[in-house]
C-alpha atoms as a PDB file:
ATOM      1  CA  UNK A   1       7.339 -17.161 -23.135  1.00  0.00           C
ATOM      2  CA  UNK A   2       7.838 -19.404 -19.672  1.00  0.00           C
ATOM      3  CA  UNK A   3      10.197 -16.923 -18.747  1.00  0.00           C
ATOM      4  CA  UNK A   4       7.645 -13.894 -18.578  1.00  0.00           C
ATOM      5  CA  UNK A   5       5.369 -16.100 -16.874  1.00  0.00           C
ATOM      6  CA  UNK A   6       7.144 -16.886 -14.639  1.00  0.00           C
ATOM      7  CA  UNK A   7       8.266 -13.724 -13.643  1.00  0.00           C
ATOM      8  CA  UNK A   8       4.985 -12.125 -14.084  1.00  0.00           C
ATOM      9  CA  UNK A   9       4.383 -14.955 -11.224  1.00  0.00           C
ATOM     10  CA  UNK A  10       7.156 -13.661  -8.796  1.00  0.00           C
ATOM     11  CA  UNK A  11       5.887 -10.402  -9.351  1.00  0.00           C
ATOM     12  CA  UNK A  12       2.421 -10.856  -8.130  1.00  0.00           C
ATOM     13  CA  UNK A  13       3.632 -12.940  -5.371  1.00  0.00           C
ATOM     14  CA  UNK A  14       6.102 -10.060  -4.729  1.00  0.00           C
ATOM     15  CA  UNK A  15       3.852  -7.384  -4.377  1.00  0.00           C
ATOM     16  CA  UNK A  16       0.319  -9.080  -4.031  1.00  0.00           C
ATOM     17  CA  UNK A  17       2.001 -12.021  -1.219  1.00  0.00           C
ATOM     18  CA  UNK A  18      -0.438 -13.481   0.849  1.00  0.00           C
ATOM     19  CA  UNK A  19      -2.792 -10.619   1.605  1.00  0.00           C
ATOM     20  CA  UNK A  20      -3.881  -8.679  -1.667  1.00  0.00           C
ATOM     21  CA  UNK A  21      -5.707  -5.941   1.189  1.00  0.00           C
ATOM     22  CA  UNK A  22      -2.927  -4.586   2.312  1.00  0.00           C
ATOM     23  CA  UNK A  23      -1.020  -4.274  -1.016  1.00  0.00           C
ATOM     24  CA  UNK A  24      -4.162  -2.246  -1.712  1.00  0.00           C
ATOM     25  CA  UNK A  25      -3.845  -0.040   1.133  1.00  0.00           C
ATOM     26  CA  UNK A  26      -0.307   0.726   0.406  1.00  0.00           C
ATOM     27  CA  UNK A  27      -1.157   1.346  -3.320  1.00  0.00           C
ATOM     28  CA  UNK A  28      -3.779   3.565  -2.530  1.00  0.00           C
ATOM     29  CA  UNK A  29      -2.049   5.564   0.277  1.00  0.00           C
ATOM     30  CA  UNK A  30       0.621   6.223  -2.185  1.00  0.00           C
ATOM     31  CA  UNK A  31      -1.206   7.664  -4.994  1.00  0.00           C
ATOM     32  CA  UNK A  32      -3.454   9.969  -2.141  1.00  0.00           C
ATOM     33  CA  UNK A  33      -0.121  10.974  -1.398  1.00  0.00           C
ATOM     34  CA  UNK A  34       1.390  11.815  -5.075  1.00  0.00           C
ATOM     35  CA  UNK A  35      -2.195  13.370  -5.778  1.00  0.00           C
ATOM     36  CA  UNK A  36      -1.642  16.054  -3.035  1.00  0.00           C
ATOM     37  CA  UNK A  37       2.060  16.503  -4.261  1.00  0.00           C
ATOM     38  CA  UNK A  38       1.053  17.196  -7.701  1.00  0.00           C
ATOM     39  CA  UNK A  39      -2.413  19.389  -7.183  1.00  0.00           C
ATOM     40  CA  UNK A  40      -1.776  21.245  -4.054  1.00  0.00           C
ATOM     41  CA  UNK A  41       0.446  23.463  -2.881  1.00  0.00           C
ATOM     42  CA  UNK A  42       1.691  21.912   0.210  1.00  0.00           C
ATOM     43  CA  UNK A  43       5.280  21.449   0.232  1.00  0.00           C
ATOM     44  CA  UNK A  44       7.111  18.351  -0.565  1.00  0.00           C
ATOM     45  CA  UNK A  45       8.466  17.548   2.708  1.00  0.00           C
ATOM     46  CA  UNK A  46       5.310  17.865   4.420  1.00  0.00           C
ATOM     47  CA  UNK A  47       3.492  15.257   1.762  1.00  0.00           C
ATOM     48  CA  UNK A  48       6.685  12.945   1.970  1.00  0.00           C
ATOM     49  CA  UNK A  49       6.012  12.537   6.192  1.00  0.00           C
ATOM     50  CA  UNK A  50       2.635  12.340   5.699  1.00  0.00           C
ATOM     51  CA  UNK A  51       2.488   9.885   3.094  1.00  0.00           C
ATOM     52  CA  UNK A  52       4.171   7.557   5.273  1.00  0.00           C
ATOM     53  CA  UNK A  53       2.366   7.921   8.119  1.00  0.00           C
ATOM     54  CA  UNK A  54      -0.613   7.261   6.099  1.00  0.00           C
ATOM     55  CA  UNK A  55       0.831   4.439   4.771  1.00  0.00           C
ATOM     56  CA  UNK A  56       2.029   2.868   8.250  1.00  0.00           C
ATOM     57  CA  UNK A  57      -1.605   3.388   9.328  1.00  0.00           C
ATOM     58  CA  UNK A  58      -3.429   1.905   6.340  1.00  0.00           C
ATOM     59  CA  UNK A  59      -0.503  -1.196   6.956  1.00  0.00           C
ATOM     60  CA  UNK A  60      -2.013  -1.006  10.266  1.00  0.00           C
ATOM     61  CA  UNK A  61      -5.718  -0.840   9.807  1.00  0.00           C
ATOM     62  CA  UNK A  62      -5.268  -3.874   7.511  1.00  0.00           C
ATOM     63  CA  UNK A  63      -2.858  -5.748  10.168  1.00  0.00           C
ATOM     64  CA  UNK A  64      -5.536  -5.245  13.437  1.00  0.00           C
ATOM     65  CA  UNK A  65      -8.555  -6.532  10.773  1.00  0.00           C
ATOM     66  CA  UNK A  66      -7.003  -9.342   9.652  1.00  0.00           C
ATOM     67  CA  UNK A  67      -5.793 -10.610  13.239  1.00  0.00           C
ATOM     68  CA  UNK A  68      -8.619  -9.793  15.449  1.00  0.00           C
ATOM     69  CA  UNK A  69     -10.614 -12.816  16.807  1.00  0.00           C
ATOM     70  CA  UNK A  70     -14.041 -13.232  14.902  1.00  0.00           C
ATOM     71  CA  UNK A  71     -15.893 -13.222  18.282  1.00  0.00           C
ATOM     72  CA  UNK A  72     -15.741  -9.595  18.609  1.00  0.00           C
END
């Protein structure tokens, strides 16, 4: 039973780490982008590039919050 907890443990350090917000941004990009896959018809390629680009932006969004200076 140690053994699953302590893998459950590097699991959530794996994919939660040190900043739960952006595994949430990530997580939620990618299921936008499987969502249009599966109910539109837009075609695969197109949802592929533009899942990623949403997900490099939600990285982003998260990145600029979390590092900006609380004076502004």
């Amino acid at each position: 039973m140690r053994a699953l907890k302590v893998l459950g443990d590097f699991f959530f350090d794996l994919i939660i780490g040190d900043d739960p917000k952006i595994a949430v941004a990530v997580v939620v990009s990618l299921i936008v982008a499987a969502v249009l896959l599966l109910a539109t018809a837009v075609p695969a390629s197109v949802v592929v590039v533009a899942g990623a680009a949403v997900v490099v932006f939600a990285f982003t969004v998260v990145l600029v919050v979390d590092t900006r200076s609380p004076g502004r």
